[in-house]
N, C-alpha and C. Protein backbone atom coordinates (compact mmCIF):
# COMPACT_ATOMS: atom_id res chain seq x y z
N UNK A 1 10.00 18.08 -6.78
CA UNK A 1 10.42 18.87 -5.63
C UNK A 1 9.89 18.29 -4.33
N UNK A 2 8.82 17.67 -4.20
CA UNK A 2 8.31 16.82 -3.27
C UNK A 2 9.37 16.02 -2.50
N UNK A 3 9.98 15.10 -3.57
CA UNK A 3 11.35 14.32 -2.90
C UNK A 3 12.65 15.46 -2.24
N UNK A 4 12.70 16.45 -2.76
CA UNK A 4 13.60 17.94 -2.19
C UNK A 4 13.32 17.73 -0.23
N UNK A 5 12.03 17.98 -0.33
CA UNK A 5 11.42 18.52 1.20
C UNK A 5 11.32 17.54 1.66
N UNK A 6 11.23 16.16 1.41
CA UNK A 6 11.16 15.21 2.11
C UNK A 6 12.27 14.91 2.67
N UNK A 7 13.34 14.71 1.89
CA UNK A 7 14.55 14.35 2.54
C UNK A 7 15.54 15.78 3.03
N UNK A 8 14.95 16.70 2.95
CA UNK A 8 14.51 17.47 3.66
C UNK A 8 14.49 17.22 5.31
N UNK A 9 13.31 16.76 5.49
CA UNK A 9 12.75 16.42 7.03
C UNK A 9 13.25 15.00 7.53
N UNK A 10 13.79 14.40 6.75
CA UNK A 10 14.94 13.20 6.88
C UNK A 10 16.04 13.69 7.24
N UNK A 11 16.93 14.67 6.79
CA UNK A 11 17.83 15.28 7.05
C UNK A 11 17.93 15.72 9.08
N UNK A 12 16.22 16.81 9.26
CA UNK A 12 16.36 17.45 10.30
C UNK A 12 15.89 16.30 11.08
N UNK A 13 15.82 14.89 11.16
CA UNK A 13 14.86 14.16 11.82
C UNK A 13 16.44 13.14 12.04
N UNK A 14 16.99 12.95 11.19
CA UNK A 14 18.86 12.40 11.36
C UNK A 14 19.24 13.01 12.53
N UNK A 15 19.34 14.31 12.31
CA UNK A 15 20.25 15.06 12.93
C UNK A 15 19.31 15.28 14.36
N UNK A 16 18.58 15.25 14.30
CA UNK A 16 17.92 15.43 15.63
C UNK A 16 18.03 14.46 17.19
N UNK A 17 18.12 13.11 15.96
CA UNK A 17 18.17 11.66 16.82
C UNK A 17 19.92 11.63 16.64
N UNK A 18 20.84 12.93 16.42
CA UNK A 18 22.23 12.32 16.44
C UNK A 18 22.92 11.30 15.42
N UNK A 19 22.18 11.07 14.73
CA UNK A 19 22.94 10.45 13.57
C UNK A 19 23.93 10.72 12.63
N UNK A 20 24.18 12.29 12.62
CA UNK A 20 25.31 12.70 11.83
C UNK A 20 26.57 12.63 13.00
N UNK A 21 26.20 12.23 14.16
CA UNK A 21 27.51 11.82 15.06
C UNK A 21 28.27 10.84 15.00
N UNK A 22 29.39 10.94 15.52
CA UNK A 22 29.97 9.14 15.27
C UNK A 22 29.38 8.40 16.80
N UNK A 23 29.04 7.39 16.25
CA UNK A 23 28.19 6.59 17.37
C UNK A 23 28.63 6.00 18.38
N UNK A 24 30.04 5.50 18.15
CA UNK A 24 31.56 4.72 18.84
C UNK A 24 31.53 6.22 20.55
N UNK A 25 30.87 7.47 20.14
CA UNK A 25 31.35 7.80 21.53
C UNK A 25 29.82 8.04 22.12
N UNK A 26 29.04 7.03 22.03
CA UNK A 26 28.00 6.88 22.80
C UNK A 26 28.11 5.41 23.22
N UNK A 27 28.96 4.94 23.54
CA UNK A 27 28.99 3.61 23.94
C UNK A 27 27.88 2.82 23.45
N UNK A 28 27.90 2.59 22.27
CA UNK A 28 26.72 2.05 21.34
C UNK A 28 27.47 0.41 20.28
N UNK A 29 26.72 -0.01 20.30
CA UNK A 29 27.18 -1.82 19.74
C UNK A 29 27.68 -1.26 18.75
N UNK A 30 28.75 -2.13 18.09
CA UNK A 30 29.01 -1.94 16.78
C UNK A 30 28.39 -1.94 15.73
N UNK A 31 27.41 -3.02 15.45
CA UNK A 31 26.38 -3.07 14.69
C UNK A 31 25.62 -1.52 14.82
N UNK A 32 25.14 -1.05 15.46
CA UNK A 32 24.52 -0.03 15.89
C UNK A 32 25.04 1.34 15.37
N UNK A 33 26.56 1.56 15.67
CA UNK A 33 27.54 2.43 15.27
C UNK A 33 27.24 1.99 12.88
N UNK A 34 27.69 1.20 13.14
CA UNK A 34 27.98 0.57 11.70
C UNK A 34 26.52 1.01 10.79
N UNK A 35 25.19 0.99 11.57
CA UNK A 35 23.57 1.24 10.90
C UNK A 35 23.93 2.99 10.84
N UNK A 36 24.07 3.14 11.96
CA UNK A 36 23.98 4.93 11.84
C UNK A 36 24.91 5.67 10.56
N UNK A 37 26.15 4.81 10.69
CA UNK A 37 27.32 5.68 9.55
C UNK A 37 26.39 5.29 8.24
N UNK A 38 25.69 4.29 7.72
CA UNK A 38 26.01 3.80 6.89
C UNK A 38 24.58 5.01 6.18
N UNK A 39 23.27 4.97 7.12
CA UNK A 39 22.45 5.80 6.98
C UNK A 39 22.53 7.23 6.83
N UNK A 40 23.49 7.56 7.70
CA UNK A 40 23.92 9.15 7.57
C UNK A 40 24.63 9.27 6.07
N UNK A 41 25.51 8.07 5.46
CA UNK A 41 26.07 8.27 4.21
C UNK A 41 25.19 8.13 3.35
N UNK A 42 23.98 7.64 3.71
CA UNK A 42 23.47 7.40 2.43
C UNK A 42 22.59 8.67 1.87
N UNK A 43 22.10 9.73 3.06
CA UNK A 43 21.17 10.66 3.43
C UNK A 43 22.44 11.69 2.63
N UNK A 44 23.02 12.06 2.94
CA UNK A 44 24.35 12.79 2.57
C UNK A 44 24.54 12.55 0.89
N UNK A 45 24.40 11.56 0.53
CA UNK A 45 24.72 10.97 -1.44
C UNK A 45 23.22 11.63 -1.77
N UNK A 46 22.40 11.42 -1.16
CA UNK A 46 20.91 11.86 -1.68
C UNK A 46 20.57 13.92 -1.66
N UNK A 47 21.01 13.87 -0.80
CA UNK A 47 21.52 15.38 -0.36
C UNK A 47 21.77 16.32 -1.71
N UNK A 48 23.15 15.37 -2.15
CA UNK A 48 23.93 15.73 -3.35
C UNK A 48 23.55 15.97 -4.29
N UNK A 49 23.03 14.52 -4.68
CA UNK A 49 22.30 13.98 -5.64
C UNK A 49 20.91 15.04 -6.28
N UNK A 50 20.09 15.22 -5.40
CA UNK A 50 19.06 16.21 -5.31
C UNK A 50 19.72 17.56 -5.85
N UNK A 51 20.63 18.04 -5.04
CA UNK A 51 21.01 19.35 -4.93
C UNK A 51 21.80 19.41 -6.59
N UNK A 52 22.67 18.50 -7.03
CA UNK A 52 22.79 18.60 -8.81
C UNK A 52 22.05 18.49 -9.51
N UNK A 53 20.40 17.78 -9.03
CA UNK A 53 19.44 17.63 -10.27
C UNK A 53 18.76 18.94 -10.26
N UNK A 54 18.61 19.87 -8.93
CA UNK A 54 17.80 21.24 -8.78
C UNK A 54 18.96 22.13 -9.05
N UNK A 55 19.57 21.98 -9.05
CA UNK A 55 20.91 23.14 -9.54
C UNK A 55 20.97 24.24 -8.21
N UNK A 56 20.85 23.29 -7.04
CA UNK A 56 20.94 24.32 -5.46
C UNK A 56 22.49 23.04 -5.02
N UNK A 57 22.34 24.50 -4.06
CA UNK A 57 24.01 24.03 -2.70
C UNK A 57 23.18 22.85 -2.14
N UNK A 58 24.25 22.07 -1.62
CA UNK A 58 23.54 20.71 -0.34
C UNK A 58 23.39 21.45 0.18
N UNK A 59 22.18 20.60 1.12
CA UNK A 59 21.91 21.59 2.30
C UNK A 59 22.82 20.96 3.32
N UNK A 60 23.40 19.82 3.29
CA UNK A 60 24.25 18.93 4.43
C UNK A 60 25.78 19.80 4.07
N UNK A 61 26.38 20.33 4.95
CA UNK A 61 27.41 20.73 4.72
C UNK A 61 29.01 19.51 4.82
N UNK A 62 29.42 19.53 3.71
CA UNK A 62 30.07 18.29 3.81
C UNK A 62 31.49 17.90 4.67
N UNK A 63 31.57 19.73 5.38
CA UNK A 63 32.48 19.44 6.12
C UNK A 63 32.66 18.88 7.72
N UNK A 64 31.40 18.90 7.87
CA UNK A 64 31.18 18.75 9.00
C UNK A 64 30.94 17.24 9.49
């Protein structure tokens, strides 16, 4: 459960610095745009991942 709360505070620490945004409308390099999507997807699979091994909802809502 340790790994739960951690990514956890990965989650609110993403979203804080804007990373669940698309990066293309911050006038940001491509490379730059391309690090953020790829991190936010990966935070999002772990999300999941977690949330089927504890038998809880994501906490990342996937529609958004």
């Amino acid at each position: 459960q340790l790994q739960w709360l951690q990514l956890g505070v990965a989650i609110r620490m993403a979203q804080g610095l804007g990373v669940h945004r698309d990066g293309s409308n911050f006038g940001l390099r491509p490379i730059e745009i391309e690090v953020r999507r790829r991190i936010w997807a990966q935070i999002c699979v772990l999300d999941v991942r977690f949330a089927e091994k504890l038998c809880r909802e994501p906490t990342i809502d996937m529609d958004s």
